[in-house]
Each structure stands twice: as structure tokens, then as C-alpha cells.
N, C-alpha and C. Protein backbone atom coordinates (compact mmCIF):
# COMPACT_ATOMS: atom_id res chain seq x y z
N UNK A 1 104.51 -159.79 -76.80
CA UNK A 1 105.01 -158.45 -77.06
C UNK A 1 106.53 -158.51 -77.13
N UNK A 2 107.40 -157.88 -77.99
CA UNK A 2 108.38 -157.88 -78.54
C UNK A 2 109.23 -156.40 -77.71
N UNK A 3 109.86 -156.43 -76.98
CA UNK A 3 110.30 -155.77 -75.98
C UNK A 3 112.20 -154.90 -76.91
N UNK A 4 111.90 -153.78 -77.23
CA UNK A 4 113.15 -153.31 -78.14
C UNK A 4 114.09 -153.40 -77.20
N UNK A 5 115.30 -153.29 -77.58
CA UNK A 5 116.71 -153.52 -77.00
C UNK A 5 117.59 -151.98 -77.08
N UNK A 6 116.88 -151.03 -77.82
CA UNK A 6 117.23 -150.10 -77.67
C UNK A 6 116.89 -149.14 -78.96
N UNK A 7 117.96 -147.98 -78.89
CA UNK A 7 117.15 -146.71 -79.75
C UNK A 7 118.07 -146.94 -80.89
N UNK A 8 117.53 -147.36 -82.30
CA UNK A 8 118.74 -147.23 -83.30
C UNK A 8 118.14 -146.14 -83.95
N UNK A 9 119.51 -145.27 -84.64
CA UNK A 9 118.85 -143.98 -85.33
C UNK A 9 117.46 -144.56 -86.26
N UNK A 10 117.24 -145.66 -86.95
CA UNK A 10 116.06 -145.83 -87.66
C UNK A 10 115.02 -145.04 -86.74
N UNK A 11 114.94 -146.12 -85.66
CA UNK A 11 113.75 -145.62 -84.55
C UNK A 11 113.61 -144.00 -85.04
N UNK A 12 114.73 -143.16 -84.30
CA UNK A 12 114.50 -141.92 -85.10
C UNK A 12 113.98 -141.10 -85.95
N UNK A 13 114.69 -141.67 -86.84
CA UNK A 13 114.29 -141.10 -88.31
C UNK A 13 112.41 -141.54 -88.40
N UNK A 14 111.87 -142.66 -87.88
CA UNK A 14 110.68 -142.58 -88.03
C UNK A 14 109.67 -141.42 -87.42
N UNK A 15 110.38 -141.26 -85.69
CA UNK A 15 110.20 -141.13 -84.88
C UNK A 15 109.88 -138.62 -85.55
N UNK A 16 111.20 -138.61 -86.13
CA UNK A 16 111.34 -137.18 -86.84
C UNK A 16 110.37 -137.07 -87.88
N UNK A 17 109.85 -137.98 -88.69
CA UNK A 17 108.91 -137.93 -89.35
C UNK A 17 107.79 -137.68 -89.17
N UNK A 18 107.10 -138.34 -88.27
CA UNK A 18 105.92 -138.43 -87.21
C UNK A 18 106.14 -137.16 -86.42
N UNK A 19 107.35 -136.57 -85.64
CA UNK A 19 106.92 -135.49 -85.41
C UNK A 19 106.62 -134.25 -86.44
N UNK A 20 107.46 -134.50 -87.63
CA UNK A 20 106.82 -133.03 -88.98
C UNK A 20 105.41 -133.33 -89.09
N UNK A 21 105.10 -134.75 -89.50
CA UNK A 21 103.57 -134.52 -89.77
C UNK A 21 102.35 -133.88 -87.76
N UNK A 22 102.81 -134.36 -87.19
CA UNK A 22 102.16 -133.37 -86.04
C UNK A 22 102.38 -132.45 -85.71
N UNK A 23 103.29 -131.95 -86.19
CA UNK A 23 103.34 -130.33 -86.09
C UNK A 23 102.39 -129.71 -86.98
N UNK A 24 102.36 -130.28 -88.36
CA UNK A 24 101.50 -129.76 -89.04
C UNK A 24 99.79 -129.54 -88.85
N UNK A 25 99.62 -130.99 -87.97
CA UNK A 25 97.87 -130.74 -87.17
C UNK A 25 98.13 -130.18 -86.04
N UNK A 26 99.02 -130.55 -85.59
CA UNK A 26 98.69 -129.06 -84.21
C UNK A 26 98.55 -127.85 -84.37
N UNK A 27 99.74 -127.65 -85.66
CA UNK A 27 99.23 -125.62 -86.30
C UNK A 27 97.98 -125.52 -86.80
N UNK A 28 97.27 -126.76 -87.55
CA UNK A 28 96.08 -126.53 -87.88
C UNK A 28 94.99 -126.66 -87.04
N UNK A 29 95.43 -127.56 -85.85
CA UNK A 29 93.95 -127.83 -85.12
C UNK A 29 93.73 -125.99 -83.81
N UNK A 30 95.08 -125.20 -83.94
CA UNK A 30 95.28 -124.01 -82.97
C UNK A 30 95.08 -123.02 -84.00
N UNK A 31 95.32 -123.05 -85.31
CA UNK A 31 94.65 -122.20 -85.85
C UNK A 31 93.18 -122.07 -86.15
N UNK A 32 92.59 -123.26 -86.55
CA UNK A 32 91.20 -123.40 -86.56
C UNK A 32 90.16 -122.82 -85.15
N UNK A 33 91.24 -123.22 -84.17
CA UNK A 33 90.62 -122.64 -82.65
C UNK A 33 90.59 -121.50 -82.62
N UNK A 34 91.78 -120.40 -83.17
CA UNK A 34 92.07 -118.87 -83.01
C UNK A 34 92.94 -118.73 -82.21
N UNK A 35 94.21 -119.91 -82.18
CA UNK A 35 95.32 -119.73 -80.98
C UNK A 35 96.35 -119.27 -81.95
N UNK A 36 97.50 -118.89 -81.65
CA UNK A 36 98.42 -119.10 -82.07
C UNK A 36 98.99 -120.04 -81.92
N UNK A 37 100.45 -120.05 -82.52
CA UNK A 37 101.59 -121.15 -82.78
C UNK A 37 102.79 -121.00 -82.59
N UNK A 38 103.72 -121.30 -81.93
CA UNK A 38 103.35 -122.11 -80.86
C UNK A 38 103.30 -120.92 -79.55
N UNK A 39 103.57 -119.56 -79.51
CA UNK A 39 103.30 -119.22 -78.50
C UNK A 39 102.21 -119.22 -77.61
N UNK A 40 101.07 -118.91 -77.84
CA UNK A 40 99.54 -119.04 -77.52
C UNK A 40 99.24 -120.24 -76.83
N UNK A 41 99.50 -121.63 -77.60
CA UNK A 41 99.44 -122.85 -77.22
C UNK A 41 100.48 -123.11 -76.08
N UNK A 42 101.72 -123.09 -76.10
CA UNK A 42 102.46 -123.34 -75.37
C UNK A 42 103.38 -122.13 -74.19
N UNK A 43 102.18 -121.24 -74.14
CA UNK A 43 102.28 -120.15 -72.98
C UNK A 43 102.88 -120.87 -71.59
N UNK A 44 103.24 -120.30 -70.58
CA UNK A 44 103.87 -121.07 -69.65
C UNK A 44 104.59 -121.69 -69.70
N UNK A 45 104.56 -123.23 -68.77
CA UNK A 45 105.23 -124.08 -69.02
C UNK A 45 104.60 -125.30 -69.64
N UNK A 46 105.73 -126.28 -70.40
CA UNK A 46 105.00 -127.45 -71.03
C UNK A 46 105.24 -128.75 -70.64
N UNK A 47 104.81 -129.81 -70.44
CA UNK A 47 105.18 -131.21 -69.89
C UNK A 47 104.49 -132.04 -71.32
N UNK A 48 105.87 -132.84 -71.48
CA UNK A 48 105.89 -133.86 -72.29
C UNK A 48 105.74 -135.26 -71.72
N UNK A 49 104.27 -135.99 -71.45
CA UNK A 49 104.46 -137.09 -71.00
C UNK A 49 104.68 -138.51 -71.61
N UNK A 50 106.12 -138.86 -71.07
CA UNK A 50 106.30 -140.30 -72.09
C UNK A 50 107.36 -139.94 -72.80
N UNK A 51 108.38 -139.03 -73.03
CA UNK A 51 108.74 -138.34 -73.87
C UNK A 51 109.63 -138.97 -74.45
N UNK A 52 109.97 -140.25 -74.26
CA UNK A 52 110.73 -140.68 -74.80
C UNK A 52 112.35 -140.19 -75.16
N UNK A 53 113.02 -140.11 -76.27
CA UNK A 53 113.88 -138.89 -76.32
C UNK A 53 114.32 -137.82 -76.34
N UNK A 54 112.92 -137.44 -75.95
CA UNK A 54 112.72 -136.01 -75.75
C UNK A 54 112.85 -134.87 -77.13
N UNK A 55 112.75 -135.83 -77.90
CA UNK A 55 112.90 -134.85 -79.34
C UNK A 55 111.38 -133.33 -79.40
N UNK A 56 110.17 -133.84 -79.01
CA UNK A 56 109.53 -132.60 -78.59
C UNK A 56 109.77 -131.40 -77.56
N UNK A 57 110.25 -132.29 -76.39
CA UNK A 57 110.80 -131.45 -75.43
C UNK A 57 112.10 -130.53 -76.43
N UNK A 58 113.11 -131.06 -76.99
CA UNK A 58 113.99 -130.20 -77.08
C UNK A 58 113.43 -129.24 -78.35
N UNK A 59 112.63 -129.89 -78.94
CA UNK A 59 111.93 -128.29 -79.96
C UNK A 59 111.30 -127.61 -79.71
N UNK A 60 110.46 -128.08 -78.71
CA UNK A 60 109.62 -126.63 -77.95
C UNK A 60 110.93 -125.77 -76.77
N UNK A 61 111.86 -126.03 -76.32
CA UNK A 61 112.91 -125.59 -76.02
C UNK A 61 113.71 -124.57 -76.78
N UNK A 62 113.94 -125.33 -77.79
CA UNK A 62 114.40 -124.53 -79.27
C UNK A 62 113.79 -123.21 -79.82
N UNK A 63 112.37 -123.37 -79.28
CA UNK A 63 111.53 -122.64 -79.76
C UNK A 63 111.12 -121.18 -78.46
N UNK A 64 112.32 -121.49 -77.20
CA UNK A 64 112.17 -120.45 -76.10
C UNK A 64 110.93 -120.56 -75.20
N UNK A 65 110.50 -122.43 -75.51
CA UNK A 65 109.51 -122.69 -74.19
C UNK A 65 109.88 -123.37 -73.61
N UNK A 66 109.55 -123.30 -72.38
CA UNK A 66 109.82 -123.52 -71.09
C UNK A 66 109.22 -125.26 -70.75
N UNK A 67 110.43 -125.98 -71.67
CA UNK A 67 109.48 -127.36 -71.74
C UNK A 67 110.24 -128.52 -71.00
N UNK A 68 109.29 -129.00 -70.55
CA UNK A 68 109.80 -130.83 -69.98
C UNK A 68 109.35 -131.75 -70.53
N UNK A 69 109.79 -133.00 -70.37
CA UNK A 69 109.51 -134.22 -70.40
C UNK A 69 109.75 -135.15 -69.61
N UNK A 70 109.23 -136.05 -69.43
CA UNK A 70 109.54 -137.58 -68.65
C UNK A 70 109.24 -138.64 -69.17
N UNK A 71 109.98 -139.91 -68.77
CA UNK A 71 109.97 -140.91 -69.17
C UNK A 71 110.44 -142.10 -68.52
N UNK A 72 110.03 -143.27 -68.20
CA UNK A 72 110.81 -143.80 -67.40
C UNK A 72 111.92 -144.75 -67.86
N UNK A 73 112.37 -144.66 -69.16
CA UNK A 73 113.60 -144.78 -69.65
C UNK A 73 114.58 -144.08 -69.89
N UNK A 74 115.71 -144.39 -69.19
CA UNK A 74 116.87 -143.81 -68.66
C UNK A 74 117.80 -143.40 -70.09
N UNK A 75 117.61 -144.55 -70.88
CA UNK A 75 118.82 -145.30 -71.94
C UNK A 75 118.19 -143.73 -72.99
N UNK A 76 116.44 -143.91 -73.17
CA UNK A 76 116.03 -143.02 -74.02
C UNK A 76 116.40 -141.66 -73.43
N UNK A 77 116.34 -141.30 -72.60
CA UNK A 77 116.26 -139.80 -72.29
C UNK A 77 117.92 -139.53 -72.37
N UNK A 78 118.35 -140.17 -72.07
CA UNK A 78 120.29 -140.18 -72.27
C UNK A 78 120.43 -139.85 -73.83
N UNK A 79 120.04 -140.71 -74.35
CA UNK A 79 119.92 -140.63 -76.15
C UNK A 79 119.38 -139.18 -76.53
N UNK A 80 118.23 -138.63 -75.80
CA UNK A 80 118.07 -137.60 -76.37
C UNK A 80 118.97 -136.43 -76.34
N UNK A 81 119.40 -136.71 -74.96
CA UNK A 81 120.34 -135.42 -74.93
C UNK A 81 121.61 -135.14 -75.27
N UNK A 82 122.14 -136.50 -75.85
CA UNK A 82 122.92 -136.19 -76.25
C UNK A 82 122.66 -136.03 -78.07
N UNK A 83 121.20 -136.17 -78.62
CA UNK A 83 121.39 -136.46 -80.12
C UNK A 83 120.31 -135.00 -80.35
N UNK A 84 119.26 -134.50 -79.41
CA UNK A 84 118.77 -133.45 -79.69
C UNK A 84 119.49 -132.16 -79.20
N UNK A 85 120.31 -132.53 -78.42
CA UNK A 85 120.59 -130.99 -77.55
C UNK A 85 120.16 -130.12 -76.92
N UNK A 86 119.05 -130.33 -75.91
CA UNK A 86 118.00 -129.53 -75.83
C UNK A 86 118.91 -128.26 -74.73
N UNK A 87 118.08 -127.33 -74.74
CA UNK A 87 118.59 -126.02 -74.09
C UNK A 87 119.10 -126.43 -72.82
N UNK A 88 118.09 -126.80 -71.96
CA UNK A 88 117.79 -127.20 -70.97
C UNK A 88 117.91 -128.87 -70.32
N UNK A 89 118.56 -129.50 -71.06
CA UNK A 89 118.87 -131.24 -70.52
C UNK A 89 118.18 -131.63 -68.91
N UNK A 90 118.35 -130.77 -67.96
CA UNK A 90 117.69 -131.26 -66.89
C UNK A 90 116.30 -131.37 -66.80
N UNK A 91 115.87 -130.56 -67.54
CA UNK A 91 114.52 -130.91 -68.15
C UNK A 91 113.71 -132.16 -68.68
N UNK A 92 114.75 -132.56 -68.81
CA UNK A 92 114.40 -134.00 -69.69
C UNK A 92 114.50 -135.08 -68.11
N UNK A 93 113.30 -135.34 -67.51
CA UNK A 93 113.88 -136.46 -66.70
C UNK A 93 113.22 -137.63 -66.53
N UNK A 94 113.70 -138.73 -65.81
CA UNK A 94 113.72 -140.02 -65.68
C UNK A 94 112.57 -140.14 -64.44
N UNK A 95 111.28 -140.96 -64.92
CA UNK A 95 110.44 -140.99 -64.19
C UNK A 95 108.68 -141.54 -64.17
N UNK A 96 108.14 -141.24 -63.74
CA UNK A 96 106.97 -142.55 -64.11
C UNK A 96 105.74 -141.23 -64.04
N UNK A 97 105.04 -141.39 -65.15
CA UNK A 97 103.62 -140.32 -65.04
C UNK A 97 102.46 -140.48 -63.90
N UNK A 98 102.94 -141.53 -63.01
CA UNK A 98 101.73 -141.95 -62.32
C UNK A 98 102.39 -141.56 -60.93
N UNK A 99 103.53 -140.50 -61.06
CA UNK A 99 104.00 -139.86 -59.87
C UNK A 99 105.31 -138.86 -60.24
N UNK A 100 104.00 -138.09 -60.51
CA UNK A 100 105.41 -136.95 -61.61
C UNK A 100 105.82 -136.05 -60.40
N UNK A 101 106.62 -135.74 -60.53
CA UNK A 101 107.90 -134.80 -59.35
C UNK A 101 107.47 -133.34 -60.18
N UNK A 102 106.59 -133.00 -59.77
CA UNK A 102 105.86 -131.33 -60.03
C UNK A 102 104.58 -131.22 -59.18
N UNK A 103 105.04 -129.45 -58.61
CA UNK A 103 104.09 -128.93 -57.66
C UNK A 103 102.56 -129.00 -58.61
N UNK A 104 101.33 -129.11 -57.87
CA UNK A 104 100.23 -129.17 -58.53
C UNK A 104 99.99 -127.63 -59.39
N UNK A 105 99.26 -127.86 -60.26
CA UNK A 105 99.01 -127.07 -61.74
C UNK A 105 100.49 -126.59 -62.29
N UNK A 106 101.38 -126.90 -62.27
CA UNK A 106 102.84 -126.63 -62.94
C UNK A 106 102.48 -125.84 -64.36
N UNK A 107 101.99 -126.99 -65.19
CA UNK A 107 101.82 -126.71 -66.45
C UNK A 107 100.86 -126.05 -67.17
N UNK A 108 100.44 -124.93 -68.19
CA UNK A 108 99.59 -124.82 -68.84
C UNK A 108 99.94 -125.99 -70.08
N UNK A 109 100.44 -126.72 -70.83
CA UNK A 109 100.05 -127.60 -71.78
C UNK A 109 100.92 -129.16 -71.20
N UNK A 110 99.96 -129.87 -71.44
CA UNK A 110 100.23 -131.14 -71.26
C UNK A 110 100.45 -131.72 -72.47
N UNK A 111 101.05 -133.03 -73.33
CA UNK A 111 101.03 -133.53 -74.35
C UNK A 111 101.48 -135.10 -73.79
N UNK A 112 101.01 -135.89 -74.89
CA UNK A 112 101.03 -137.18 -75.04
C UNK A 112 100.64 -137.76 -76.32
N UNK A 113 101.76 -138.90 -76.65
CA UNK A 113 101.67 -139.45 -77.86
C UNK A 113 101.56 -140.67 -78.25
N UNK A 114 100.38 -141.38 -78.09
CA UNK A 114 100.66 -143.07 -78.13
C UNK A 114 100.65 -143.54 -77.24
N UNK A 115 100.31 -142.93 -76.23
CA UNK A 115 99.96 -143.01 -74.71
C UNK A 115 99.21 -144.24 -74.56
N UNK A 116 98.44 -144.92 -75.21
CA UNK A 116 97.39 -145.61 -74.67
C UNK A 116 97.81 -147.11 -75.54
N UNK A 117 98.74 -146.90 -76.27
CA UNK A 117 99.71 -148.21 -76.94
C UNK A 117 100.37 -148.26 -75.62
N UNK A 118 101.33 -147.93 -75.04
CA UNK A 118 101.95 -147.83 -74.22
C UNK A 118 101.61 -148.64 -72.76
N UNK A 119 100.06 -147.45 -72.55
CA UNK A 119 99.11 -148.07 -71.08
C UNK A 119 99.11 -149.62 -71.22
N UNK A 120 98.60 -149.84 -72.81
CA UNK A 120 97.66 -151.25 -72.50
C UNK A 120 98.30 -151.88 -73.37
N UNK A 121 99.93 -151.91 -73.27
CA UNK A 121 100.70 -152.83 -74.18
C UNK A 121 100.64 -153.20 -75.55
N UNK A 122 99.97 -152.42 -76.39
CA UNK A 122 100.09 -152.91 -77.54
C UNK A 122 101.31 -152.61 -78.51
N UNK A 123 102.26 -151.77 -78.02
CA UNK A 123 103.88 -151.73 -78.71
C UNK A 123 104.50 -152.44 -77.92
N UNK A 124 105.91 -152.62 -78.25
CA UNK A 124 106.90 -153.14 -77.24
C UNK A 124 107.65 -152.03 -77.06
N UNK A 125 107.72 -151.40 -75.51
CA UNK A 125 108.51 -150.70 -74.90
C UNK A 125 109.90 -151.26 -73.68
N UNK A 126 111.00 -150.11 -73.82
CA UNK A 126 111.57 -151.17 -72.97
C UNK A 126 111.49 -151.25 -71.63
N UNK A 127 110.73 -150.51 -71.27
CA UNK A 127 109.76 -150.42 -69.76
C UNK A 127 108.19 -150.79 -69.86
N UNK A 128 107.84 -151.91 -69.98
CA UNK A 128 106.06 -151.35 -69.17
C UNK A 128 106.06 -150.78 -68.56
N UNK A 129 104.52 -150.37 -69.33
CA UNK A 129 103.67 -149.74 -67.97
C UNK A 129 102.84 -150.39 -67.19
N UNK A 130 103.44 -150.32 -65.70
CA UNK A 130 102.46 -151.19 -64.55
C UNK A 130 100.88 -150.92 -64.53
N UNK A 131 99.88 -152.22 -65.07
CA UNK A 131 98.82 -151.61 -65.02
C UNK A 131 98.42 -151.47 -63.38
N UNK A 132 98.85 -150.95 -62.69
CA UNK A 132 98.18 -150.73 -61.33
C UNK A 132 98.81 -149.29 -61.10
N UNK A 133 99.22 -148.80 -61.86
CA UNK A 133 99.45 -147.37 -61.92
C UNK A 133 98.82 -146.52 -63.44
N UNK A 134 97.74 -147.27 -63.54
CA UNK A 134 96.87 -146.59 -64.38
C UNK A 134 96.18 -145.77 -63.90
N UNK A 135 94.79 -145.88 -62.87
CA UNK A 135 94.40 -144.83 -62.36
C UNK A 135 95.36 -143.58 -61.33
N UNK A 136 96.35 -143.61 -61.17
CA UNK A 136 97.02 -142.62 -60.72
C UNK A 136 98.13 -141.44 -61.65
N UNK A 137 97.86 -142.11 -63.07
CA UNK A 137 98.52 -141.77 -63.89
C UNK A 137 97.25 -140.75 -64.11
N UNK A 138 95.87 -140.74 -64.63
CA UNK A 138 95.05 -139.85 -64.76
C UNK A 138 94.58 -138.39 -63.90
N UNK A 139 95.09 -139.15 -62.80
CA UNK A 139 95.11 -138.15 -61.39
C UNK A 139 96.05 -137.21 -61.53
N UNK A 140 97.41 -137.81 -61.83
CA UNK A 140 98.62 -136.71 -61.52
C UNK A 140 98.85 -136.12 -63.08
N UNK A 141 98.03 -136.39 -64.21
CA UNK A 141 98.23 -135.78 -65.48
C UNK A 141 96.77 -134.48 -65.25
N UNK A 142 95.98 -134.75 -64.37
CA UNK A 142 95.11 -133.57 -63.84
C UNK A 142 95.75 -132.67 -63.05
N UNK A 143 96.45 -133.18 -62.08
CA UNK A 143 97.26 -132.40 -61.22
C UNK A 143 98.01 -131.46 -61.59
N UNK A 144 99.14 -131.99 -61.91
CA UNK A 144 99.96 -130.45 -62.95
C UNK A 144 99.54 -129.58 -63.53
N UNK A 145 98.34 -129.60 -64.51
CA UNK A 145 97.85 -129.27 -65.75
C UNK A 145 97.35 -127.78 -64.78
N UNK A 146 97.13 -126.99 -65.36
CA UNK A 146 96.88 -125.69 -64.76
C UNK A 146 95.33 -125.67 -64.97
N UNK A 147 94.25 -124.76 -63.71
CA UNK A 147 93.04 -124.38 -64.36
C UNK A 147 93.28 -123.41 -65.70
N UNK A 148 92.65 -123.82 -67.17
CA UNK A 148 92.41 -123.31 -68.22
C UNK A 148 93.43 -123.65 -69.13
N UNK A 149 94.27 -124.44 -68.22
CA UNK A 149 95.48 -125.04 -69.52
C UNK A 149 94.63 -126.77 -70.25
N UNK A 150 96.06 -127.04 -71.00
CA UNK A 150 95.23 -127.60 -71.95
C UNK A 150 96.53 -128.73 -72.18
N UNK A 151 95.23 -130.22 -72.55
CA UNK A 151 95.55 -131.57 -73.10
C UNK A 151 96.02 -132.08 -74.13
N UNK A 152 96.75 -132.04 -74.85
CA UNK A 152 96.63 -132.30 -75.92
C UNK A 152 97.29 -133.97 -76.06
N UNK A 153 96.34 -135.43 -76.64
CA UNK A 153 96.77 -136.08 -76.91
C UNK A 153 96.75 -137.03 -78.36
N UNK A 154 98.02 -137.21 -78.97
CA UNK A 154 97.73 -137.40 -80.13
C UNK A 154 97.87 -139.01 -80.37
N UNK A 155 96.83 -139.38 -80.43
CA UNK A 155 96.35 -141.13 -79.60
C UNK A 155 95.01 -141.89 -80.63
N UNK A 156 95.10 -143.00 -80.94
CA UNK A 156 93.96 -143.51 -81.35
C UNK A 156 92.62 -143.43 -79.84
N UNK A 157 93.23 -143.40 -78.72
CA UNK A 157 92.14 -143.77 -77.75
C UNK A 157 93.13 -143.09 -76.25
N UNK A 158 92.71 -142.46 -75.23
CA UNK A 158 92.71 -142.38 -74.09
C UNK A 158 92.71 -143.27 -73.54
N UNK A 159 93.83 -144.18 -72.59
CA UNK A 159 93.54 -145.23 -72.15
C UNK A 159 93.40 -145.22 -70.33
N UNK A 160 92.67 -143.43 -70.20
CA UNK A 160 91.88 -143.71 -68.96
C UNK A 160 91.03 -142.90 -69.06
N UNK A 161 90.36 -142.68 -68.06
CA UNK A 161 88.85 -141.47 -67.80
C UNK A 161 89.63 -140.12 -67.55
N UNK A 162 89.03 -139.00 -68.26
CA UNK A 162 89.86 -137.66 -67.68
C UNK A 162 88.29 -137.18 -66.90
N UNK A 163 89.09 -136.37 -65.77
CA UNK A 163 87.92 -135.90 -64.94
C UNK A 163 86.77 -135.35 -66.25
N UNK A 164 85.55 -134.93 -65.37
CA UNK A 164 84.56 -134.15 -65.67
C UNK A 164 84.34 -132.47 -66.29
N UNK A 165 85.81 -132.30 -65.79
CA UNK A 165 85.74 -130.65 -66.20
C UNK A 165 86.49 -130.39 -66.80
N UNK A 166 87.36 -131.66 -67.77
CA UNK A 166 88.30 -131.33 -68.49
C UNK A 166 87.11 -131.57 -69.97
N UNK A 167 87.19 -130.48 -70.83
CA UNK A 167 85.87 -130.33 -72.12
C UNK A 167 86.59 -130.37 -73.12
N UNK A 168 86.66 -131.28 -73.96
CA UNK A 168 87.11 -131.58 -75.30
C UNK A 168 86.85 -130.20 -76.31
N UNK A 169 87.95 -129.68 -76.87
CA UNK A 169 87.56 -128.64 -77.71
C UNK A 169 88.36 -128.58 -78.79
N UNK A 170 88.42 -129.71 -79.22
CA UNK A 170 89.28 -130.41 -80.24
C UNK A 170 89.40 -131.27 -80.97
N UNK A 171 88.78 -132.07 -82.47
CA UNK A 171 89.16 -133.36 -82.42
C UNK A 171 89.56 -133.33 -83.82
N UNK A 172 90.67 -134.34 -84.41
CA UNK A 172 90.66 -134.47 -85.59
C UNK A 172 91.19 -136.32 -86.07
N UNK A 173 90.75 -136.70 -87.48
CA UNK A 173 90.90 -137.75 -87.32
C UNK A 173 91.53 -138.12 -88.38
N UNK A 174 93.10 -137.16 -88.69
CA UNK A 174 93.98 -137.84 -89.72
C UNK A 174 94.13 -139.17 -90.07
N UNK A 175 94.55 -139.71 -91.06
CA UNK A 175 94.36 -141.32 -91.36
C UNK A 175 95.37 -142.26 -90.41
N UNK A 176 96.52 -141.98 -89.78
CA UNK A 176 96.68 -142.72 -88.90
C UNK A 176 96.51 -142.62 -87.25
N UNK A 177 96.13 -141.93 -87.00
CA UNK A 177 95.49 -141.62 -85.28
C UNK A 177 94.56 -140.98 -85.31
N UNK A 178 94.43 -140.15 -83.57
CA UNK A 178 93.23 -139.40 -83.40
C UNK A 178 93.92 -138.30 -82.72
N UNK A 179 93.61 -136.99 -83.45
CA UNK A 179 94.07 -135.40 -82.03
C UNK A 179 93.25 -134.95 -81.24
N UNK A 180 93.31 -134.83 -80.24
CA UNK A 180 92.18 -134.27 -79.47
C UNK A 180 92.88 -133.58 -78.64
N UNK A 181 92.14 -132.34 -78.23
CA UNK A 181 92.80 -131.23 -77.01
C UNK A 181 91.44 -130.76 -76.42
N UNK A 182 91.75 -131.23 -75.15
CA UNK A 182 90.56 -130.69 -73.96
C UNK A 182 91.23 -130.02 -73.22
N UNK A 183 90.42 -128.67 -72.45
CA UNK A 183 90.75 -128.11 -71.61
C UNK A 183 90.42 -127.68 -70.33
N UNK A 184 91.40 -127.55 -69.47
CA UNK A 184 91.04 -127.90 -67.92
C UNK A 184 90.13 -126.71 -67.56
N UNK A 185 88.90 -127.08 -67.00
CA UNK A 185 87.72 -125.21 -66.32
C UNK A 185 88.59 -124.39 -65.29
N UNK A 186 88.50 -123.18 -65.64
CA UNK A 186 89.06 -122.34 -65.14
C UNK A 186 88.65 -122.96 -63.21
């Protein structure tokens, strides 16, 4: 595995691309449901896990939601704030999903992107992820998540078990990944 040395605007520019085209299935997979966009979906508060530069965090920000992210790269989340601007910069923080610094059910929407490249090494990041903080990463991404809030990960594969009462009510299978949004039982 090929371990990056850091964020060059390329990274970016791919990185801005990939987010226009998911914006576009998330409006479609919340309209097809009967949600709105993005208020409906992103009611409350939002946690971005992995967030890398936080370029989602600072557009759902942009957009007057009440959003976070984490990541446990320092270099990336620095980069974001100073290249997205998000409302809120403390928002954006430095930290590991398998022990997120939030009171339990925090969030109504959770998100994740590539999450499971990440888990089980198949990109080069400039942090692994410790596989012995895999099953606690599933635990504390249940934890936050509010009863009746909602998952959304845009992933070829989940690379752990989500409890039992979290019910898939979502799936789509654009040509390069998979969307899926399950939601936590009241």
C-alpha cells in the first residue's frame, strides 16, 4: 500500500467532483423516499465520519446545518479549513471514529464515504486504520446516531456489522459504488 505524503489541490479537484456527483444521488435517493433536501435529511445535527478535509462538513455548514466531521488526520483537517472555510472550523476535528468525543445519540444523520477502503486498507491513507478498532468503530457510529436518525454510507461494502435495528431503506447502485441509508428504530 502506497501511503500519500499529503493533500495536493489535484487530490481535490477529484475529491470536488465526486462530491457534485453525490449530491446528485443523495437528492435523488431523499426524493424518491419523500424527504426533502437537504433540510429534511439533515434536520439536527450532522457527523461526517472520516471527513477528511472536511469539504462536506463545510457545505452542509454553508447550507445553515449544524455539521461536523472527524478525522484522524491533522495535516487534512488543517487543509480544509483553511481551503473550504467552513462556518464553524471547530467543528472540523482531529480524531478516531472508534472513540468519537460526542454525548450518545448527538446526531440525527451520520455519513461516510469509502469507509470500508479505508477499514480494510485498500487505498493508501496517511493514517491507518487500526484493525483492532474495528468493532468499536461500529459501536460508537450507533452511539451518536439518534433513535430515527439516519446512515447514510456511500461505499462499495460496509466494512462492519450494523446492529439489528438499524433497517436499510435505501439502496442504489450507480456505476462506481454503492448508496445505502438505513435507519436507526425509534
Amino acid at each position: 500500500m502506497r501511503v500519500s505524503a499529503g493533500y495536493a489541490p489535484s487530490n481535490h479537484a477529484i475529491m470536488e467532483t465526486m462530491l457534485g456527483g453525490w449530491n446528485l444521488l443523495v437528492k435523488k435517493a431523499f426524493q424518491s423516499l419523500g424527504y426533502g433536501f437537504p433540510d429534511t435529511f439533515f434536520r439536527g445535527r450532522s457527523l461526517d465520519i472520516g471527513c477528511g478535509t472536511g469539504f462536506l462538513t463545510a457545505a452542509l455548514q454553508d447550507g445553515r446545518i449544524d455539521a461536523y466531521g472527524i478525522d484522524p488526520d491533522r495535516d487534512a483537517t488543517e487543509y480544509g479549513i483553511k481551503h473550504y472555510k467552513p462556518r464553524n472550523p471547530r467543528n472540523l476535528i482531529v480524531g478516531s471514529m472508534a472513540s468519537l468525543p460526542f454525548k450518545d445519540e448527538t446526531f440525527y444523520t451520520v455519513t461516510t464515504c469509502n469507509l470500508s477502503d479505508v477499514v480494510n486498507g485498500n487505498i493508501g491513507t496517511r493514517i491507518p486504520f487500526p484493525k483492532e478498532e474495528k468493532p468499536n468503530a461500529s459501536r460508537e457510529l450507533y452511539r451518536v446516531l439518534e433513535r430515527g436518525g439516519l446512515y447514510m454510507a456511500f461505499d462499495e461494502d460496509i466494512p462492519f456489522d450494523l446492529p439489528e435495528d438499524m433497517t436499510l431503506i435505501y439502496e442504489n447502485h450507480p456505476r462506481w459504488t454503492v448508496f445505502r441509508i438505513w435507519q436507526k428504530r425509534l
